[in-house]
C-alpha atoms as a PDB file:
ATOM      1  CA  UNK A   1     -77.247  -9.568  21.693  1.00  0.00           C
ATOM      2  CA  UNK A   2     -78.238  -5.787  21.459  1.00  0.00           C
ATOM      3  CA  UNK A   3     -77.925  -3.906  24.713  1.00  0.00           C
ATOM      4  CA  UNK A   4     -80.620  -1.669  25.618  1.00  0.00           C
ATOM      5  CA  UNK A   5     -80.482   1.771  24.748  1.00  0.00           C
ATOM      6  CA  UNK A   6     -81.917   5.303  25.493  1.00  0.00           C
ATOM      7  CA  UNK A   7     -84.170   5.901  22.473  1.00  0.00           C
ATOM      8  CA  UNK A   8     -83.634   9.842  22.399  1.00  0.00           C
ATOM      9  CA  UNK A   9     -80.026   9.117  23.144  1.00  0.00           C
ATOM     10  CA  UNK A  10     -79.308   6.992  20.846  1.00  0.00           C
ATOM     11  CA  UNK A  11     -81.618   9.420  17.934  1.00  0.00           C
ATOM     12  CA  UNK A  12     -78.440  12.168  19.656  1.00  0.00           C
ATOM     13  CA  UNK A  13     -75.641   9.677  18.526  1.00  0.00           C
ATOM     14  CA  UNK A  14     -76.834   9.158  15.337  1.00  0.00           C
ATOM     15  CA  UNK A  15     -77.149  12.921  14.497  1.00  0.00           C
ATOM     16  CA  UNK A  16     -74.335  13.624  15.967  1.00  0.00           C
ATOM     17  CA  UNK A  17     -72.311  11.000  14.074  1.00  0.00           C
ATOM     18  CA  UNK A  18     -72.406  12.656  10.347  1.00  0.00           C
ATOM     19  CA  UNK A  19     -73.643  11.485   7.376  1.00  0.00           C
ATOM     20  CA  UNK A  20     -75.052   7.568   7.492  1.00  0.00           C
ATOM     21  CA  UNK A  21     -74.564   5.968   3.753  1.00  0.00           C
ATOM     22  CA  UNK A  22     -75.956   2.796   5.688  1.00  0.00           C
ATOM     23  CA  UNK A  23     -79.566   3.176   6.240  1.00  0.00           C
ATOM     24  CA  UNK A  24     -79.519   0.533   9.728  1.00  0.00           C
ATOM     25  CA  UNK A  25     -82.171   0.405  12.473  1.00  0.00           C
ATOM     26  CA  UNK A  26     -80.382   0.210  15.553  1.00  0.00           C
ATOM     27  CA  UNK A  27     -83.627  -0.247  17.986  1.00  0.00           C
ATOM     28  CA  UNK A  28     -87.151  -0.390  16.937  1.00  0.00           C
ATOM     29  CA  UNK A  29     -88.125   1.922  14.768  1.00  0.00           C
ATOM     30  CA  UNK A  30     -85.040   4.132  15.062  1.00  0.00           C
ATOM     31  CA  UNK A  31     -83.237   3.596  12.094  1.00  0.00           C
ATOM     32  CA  UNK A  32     -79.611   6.147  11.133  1.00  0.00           C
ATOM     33  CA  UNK A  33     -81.062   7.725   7.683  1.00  0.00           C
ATOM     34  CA  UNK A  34     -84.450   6.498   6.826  1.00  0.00           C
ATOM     35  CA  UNK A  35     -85.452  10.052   4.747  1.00  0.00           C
ATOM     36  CA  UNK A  36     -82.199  10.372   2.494  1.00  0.00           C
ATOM     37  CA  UNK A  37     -82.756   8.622  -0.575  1.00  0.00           C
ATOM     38  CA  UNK A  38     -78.882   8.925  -0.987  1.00  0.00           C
ATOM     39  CA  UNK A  39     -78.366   6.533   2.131  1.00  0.00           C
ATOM     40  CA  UNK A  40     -79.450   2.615   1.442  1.00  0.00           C
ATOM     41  CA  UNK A  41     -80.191  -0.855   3.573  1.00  0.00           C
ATOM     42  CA  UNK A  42     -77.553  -3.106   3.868  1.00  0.00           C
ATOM     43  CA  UNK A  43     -79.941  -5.917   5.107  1.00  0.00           C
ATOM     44  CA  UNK A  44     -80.369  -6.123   1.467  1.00  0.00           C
ATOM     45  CA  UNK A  45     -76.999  -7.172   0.510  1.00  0.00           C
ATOM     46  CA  UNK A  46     -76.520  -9.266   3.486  1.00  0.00           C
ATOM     47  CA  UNK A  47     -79.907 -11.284   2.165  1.00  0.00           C
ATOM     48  CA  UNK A  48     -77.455 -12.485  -1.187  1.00  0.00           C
ATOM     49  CA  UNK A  49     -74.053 -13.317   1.013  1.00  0.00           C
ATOM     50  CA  UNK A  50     -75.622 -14.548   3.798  1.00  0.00           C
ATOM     51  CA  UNK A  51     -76.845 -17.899   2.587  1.00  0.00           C
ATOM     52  CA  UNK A  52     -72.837 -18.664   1.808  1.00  0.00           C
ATOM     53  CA  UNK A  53     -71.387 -17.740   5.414  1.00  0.00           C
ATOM     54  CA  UNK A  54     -71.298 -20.361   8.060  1.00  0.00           C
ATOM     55  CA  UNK A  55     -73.623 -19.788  10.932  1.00  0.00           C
ATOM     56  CA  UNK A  56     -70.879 -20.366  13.336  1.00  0.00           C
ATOM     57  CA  UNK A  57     -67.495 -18.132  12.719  1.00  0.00           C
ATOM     58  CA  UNK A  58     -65.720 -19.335  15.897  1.00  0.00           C
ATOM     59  CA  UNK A  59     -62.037 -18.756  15.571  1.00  0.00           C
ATOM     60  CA  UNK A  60     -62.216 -16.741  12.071  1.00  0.00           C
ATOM     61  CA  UNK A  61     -61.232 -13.781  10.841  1.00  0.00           C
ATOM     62  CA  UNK A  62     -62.954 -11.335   8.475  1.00  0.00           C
ATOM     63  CA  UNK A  63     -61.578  -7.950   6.747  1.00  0.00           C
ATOM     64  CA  UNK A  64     -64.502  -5.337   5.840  1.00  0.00           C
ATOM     65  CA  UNK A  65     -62.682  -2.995   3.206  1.00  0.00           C
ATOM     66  CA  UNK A  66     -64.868   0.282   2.982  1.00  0.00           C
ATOM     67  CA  UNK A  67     -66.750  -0.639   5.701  1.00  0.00           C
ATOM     68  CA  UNK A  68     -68.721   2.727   6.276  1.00  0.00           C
ATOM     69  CA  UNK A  69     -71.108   2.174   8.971  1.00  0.00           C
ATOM     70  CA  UNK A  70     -70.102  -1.540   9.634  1.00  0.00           C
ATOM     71  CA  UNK A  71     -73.301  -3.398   9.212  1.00  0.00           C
ATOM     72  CA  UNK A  72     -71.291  -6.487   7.645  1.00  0.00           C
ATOM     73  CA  UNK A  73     -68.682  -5.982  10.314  1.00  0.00           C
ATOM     74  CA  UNK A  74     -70.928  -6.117  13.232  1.00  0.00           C
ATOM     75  CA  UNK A  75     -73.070  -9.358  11.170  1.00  0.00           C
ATOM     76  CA  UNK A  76     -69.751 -11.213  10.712  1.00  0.00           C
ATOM     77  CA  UNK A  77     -69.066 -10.449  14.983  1.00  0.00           C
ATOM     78  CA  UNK A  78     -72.449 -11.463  16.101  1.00  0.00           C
ATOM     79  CA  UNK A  79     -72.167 -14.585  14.290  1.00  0.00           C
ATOM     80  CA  UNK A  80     -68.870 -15.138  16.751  1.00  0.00           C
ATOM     81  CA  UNK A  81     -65.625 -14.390  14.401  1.00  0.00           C
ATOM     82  CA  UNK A  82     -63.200 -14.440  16.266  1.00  0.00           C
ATOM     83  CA  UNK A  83     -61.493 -10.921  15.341  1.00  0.00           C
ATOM     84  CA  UNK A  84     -63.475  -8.306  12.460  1.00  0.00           C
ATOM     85  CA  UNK A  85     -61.223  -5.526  11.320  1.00  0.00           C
ATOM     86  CA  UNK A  86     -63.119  -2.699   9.306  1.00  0.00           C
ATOM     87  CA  UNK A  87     -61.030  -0.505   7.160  1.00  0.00           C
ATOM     88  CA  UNK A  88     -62.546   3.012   6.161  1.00  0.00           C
ATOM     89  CA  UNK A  89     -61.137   6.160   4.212  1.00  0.00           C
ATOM     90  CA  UNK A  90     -63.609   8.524   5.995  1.00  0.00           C
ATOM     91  CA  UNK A  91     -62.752   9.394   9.514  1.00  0.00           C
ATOM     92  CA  UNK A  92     -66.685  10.186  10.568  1.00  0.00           C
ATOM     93  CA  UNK A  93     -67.402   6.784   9.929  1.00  0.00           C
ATOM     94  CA  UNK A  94     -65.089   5.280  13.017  1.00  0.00           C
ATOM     95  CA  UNK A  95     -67.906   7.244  15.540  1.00  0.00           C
ATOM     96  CA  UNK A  96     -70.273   5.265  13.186  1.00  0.00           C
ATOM     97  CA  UNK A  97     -69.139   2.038  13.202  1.00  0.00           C
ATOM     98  CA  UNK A  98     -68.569   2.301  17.196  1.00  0.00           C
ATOM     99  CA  UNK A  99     -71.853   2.942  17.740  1.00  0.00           C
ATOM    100  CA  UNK A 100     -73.416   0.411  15.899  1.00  0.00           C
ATOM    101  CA  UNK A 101     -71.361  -2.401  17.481  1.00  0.00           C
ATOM    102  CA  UNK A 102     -72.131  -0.774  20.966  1.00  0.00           C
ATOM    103  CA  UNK A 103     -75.706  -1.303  20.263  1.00  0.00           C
ATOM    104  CA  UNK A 104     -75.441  -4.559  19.213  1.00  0.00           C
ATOM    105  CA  UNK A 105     -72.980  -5.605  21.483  1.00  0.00           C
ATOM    106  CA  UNK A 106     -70.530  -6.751  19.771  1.00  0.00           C
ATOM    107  CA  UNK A 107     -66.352  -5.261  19.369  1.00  0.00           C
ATOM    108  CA  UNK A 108     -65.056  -4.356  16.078  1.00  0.00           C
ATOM    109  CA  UNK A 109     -61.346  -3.480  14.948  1.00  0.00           C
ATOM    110  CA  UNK A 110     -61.410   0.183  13.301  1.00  0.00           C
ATOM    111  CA  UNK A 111     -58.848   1.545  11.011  1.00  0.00           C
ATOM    112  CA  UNK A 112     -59.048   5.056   9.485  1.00  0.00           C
ATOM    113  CA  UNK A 113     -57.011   4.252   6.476  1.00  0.00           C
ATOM    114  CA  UNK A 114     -57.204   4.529   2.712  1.00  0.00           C
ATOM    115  CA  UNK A 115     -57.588   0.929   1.321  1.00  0.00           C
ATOM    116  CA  UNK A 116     -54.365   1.417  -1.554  1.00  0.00           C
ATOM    117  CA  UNK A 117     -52.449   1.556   1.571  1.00  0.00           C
ATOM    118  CA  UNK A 118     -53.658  -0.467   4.078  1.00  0.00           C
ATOM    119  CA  UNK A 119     -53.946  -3.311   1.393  1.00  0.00           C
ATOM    120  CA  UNK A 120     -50.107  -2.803   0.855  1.00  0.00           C
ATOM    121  CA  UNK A 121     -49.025  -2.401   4.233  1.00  0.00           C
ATOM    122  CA  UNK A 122     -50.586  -4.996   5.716  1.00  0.00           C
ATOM    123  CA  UNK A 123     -49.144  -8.568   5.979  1.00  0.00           C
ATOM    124  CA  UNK A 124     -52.162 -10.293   8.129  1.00  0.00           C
ATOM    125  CA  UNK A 125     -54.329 -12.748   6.107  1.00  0.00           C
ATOM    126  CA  UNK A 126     -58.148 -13.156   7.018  1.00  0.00           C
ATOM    127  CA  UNK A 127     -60.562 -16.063   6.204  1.00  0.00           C
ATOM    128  CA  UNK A 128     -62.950 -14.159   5.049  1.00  0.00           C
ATOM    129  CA  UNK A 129     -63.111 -10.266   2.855  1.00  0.00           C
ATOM    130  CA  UNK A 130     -65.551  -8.187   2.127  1.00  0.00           C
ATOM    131  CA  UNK A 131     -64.966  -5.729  -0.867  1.00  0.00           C
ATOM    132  CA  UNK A 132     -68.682  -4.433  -1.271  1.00  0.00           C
ATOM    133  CA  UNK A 133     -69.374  -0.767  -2.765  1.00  0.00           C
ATOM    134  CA  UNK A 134     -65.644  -0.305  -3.535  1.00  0.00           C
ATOM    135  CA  UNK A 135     -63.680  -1.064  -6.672  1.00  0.00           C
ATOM    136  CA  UNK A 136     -65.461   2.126  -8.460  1.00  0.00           C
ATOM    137  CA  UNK A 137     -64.326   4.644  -5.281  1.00  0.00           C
ATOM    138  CA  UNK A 138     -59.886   3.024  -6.314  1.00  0.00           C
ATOM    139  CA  UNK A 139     -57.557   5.093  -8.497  1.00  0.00           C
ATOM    140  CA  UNK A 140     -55.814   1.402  -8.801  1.00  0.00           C
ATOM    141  CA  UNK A 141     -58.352  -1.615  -8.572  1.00  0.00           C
ATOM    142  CA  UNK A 142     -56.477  -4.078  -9.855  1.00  0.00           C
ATOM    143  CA  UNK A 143     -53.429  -3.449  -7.356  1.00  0.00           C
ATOM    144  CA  UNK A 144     -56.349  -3.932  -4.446  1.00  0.00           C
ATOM    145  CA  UNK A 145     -57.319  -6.966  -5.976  1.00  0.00           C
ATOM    146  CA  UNK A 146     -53.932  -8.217  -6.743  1.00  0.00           C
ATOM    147  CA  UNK A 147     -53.066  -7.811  -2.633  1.00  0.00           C
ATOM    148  CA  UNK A 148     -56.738  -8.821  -1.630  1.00  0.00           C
ATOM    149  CA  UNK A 149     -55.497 -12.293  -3.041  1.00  0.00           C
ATOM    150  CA  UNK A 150     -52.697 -12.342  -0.478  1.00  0.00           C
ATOM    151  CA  UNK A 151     -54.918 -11.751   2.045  1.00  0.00           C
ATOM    152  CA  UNK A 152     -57.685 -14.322   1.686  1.00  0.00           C
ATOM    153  CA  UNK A 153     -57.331 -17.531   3.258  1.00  0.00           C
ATOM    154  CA  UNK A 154     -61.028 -18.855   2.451  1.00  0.00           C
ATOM    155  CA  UNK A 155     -64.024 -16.757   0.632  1.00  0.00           C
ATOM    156  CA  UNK A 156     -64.243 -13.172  -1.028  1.00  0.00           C
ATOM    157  CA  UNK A 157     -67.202 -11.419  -1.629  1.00  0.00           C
ATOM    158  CA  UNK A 158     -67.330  -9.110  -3.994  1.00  0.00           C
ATOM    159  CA  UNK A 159     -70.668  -6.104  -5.450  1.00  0.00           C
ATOM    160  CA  UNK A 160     -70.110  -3.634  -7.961  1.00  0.00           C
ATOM    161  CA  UNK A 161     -72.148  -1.881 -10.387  1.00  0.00           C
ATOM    162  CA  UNK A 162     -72.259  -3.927 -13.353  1.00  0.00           C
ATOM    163  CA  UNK A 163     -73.117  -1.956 -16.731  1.00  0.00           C
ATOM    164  CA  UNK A 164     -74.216  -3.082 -19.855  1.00  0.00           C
ATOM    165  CA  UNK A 165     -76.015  -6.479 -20.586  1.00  0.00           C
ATOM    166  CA  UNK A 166     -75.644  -9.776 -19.297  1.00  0.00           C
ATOM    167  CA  UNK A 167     -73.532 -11.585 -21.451  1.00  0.00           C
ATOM    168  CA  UNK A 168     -74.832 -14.319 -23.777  1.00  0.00           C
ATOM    169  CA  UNK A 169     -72.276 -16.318 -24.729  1.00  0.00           C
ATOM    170  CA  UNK A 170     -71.930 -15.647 -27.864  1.00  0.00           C
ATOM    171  CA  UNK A 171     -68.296 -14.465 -27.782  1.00  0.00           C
ATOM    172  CA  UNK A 172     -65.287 -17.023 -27.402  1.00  0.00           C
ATOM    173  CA  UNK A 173     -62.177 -15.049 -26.858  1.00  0.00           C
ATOM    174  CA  UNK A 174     -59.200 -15.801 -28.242  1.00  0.00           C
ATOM    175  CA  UNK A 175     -56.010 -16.189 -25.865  1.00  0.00           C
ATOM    176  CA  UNK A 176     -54.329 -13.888 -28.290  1.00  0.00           C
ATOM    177  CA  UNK A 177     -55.405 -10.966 -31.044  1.00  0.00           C
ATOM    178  CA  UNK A 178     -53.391  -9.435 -33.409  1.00  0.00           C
ATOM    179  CA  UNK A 179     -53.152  -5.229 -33.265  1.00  0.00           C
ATOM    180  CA  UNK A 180     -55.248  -5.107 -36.530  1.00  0.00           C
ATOM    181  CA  UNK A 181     -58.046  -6.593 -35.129  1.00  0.00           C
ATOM    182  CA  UNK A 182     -60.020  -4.169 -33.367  1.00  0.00           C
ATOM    183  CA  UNK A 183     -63.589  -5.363 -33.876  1.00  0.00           C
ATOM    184  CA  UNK A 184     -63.600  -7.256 -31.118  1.00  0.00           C
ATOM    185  CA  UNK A 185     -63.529  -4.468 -28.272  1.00  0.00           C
ATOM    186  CA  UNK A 186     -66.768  -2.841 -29.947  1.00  0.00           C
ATOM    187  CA  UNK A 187     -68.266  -6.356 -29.032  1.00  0.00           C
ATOM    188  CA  UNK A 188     -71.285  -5.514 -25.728  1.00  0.00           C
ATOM    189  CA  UNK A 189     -69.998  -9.058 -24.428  1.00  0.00           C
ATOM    190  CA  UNK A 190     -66.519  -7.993 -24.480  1.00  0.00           C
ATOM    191  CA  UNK A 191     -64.441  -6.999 -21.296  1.00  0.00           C
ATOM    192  CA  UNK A 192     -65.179  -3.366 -20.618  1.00  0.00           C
ATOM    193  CA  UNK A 193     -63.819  -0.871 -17.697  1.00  0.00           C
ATOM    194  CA  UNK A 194     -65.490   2.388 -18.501  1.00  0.00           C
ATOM    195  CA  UNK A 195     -63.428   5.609 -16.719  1.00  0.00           C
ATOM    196  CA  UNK A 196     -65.173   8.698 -14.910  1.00  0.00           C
ATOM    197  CA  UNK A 197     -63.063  11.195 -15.557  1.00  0.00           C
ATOM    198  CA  UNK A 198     -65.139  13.510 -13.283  1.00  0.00           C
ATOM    199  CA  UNK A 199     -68.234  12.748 -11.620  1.00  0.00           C
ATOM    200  CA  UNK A 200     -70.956  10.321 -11.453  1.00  0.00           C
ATOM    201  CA  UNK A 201     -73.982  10.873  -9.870  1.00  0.00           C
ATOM    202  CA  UNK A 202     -72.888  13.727  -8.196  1.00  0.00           C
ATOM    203  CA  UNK A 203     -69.981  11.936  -6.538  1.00  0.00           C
ATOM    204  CA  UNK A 204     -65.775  12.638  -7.409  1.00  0.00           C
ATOM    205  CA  UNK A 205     -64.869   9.198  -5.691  1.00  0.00           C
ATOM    206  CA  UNK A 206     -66.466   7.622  -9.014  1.00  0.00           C
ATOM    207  CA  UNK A 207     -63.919   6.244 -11.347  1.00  0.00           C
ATOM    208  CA  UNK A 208     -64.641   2.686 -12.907  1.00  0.00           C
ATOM    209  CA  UNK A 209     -67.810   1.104 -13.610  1.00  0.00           C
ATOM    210  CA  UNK A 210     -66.936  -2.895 -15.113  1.00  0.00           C
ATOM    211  CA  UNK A 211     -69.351  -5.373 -17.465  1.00  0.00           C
ATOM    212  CA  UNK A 212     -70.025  -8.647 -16.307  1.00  0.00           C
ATOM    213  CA  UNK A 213     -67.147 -10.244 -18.297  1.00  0.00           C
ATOM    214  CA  UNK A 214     -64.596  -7.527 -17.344  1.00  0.00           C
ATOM    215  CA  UNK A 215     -64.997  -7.773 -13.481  1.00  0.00           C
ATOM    216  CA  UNK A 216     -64.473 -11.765 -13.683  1.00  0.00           C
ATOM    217  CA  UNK A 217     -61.868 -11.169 -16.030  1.00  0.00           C
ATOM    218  CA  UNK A 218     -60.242  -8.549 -13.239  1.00  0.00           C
ATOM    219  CA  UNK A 219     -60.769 -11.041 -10.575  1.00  0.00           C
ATOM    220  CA  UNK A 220     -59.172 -14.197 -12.983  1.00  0.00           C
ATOM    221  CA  UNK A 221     -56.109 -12.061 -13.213  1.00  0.00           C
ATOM    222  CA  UNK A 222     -55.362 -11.798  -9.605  1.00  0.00           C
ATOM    223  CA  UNK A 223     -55.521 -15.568  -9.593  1.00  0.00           C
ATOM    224  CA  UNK A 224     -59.103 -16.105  -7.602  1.00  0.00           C
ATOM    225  CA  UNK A 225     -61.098 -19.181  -8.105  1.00  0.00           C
ATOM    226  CA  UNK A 226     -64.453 -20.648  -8.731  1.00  0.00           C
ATOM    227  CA  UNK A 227     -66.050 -17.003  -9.205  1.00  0.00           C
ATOM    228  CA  UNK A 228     -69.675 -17.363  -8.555  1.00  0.00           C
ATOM    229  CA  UNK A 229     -72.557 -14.879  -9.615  1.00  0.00           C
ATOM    230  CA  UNK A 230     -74.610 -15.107  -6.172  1.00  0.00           C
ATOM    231  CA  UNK A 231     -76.719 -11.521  -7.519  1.00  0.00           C
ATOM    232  CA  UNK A 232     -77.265  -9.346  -9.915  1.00  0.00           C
ATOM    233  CA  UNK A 233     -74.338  -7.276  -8.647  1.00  0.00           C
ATOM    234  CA  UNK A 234     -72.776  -9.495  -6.019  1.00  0.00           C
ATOM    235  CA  UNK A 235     -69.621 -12.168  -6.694  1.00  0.00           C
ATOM    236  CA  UNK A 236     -67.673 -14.676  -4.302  1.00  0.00           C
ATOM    237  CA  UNK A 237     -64.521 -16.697  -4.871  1.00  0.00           C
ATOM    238  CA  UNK A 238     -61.692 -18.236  -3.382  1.00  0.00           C
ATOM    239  CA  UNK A 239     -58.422 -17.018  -3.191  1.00  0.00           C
ATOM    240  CA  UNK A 240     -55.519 -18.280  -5.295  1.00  0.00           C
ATOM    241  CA  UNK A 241     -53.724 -22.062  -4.944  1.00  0.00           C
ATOM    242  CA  UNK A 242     -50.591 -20.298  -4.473  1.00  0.00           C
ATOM    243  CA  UNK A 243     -50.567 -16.326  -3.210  1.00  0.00           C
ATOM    244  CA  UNK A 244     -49.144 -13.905  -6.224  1.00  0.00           C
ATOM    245  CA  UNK A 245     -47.210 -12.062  -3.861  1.00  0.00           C
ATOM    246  CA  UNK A 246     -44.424 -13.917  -1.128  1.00  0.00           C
ATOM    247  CA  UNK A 247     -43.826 -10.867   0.935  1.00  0.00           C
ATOM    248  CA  UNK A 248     -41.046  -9.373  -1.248  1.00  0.00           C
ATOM    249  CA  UNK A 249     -41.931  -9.854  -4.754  1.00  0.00           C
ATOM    250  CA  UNK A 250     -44.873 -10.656  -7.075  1.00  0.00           C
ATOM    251  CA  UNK A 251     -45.160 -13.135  -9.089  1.00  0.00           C
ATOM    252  CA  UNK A 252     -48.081 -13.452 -11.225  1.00  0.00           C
ATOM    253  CA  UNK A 253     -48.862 -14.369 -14.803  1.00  0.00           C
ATOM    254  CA  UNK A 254     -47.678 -11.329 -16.634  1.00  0.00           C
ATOM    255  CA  UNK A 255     -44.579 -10.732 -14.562  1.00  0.00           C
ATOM    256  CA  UNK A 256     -43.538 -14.015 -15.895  1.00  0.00           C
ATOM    257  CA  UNK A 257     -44.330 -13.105 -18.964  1.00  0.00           C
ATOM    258  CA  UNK A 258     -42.261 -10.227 -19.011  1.00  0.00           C
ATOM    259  CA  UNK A 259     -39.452 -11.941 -17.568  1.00  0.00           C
ATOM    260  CA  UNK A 260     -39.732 -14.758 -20.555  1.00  0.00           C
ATOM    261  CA  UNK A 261     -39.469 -11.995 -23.186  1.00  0.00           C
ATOM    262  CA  UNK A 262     -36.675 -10.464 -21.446  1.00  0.00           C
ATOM    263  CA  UNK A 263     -34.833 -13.819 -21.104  1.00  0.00           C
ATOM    264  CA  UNK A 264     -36.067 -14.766 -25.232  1.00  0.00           C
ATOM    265  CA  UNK A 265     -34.397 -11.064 -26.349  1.00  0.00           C
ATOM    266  CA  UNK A 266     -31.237 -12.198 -24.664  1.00  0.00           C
ATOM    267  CA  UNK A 267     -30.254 -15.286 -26.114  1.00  0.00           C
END
């Protein structure tokens, strides 16, 4: 339940709290950046995931990676998870993220930390993780997503800018291509990861932008399940049947791979 709030206090916070990506009204008619068309609603978003979260999150868990303001934070808390951690690279976004969850009453766990590392460092698991906005701000997506699949215990959701067009089908890749054949990447249904080498849309935190195909292939890799298209932009899965890393080592496909050719080249 929101508490009630001073309205030209609260307008104070917000201005005083930086610059809001997340477009959220926090009392009637007061919203954080309703002018900036750089800033956007999140009640958007939630309208695709929400049909797929329980109503009642007694006793879970939830990680928000790149959680700017919170909004899914503070939705996951008010519908009574247990413990919400929120995990954000920029350190204006913690006064942010406090004030949102004071308004609505609810508590959320902040860390000021780049994702690479807390992804790495961590050794909790959570039941549920949002990765929203993010895989085009990582140097290293695929080493997120490889330890995002050690965290889950139950549902990932997952938005990205997709490029290109929707795929149609009408390419049935092979499990294996020889080096001379090349005509396959120049295919539009093929799996693409196009590189920024400087900026997009005005922004140097822009790196990767994946097709459809690519981003499920990405997520395949680090051994998630049933990947569902819930938007035109938004995924969820489930994590792996058995975690690709134990707490010491990884083992997933193409380390074992490796370690076959190794052993072959020996005998």
């Amino acid at each position: 339940m929101a508490c009630v709030v001073n309205a030209d206090s609260l307008r104070k916070k917000i201005a005083e709290s930086g610059f809001w990506y997340q477009n959220i009204e926090l009392a009637p008619g007061i919203w954080t950046n309703p002018t900036d068309p750089k800033a956007y609603n999140p009640r958007e978003r939630w309208g695709i995931i929400e049909p797929y979260i329980p109503g009642d999150l007694s006793g879970k868990t939830v990680l928000d990676l790149g959680c700017n303001a919170g909004f899914f934070a503070v939705r996951m808390k008010q519908r009574g998870a247990k413990r919400v951690v929120a995990v954000d690279v920029a350190p204006w976004v913690r006064r942010q993220i406090e004030l949102v969850a004071e308004v609505f009453g609810v508590d959320v766990e902040v860390h000021i930390s780049d994702v690479h590392e807390f992804c790495l460092e961590t050794r909790e698991t959570f039941d549920y993780v949002f990765f929203l906005g993010l895989l085009y701000h990582l140097r290293h997506p695929l080493l997120v997503l490889d330890r995002i699949s050690c965290l889950l215990r139950e549902r990932l959701f997952v938005q990205t800018p997709i490029v290109g067009r929707e795929p149609d089908g009408s390419l049935k890749l092979k499990d294996d291509y020889p080096s001379s054949e090349t005509d396959v990447f120049e295919h539009p249904d093929f799996p693409k990861l196009f590189f920024i080498e400087k900026k997009f849309n005005g922004d140097l935190s822009n790196w990767w932008f994946p097709n459809e195909n690519c981003l499920q292939a990405m997520l395949r890799s680090s051994g998630f399940r049933r990947i569902s298209r819930i938007g035109h932009d938004t995924f969820m899965c489930d994590p792996p049947h058995t975690p690709l890393f134990d707490g010491t080592s990884y083992n997933y496909v193409l380390g074992e791979k490796m370690l076959q050719r190794e052993t072959e080249a020996n005998e």
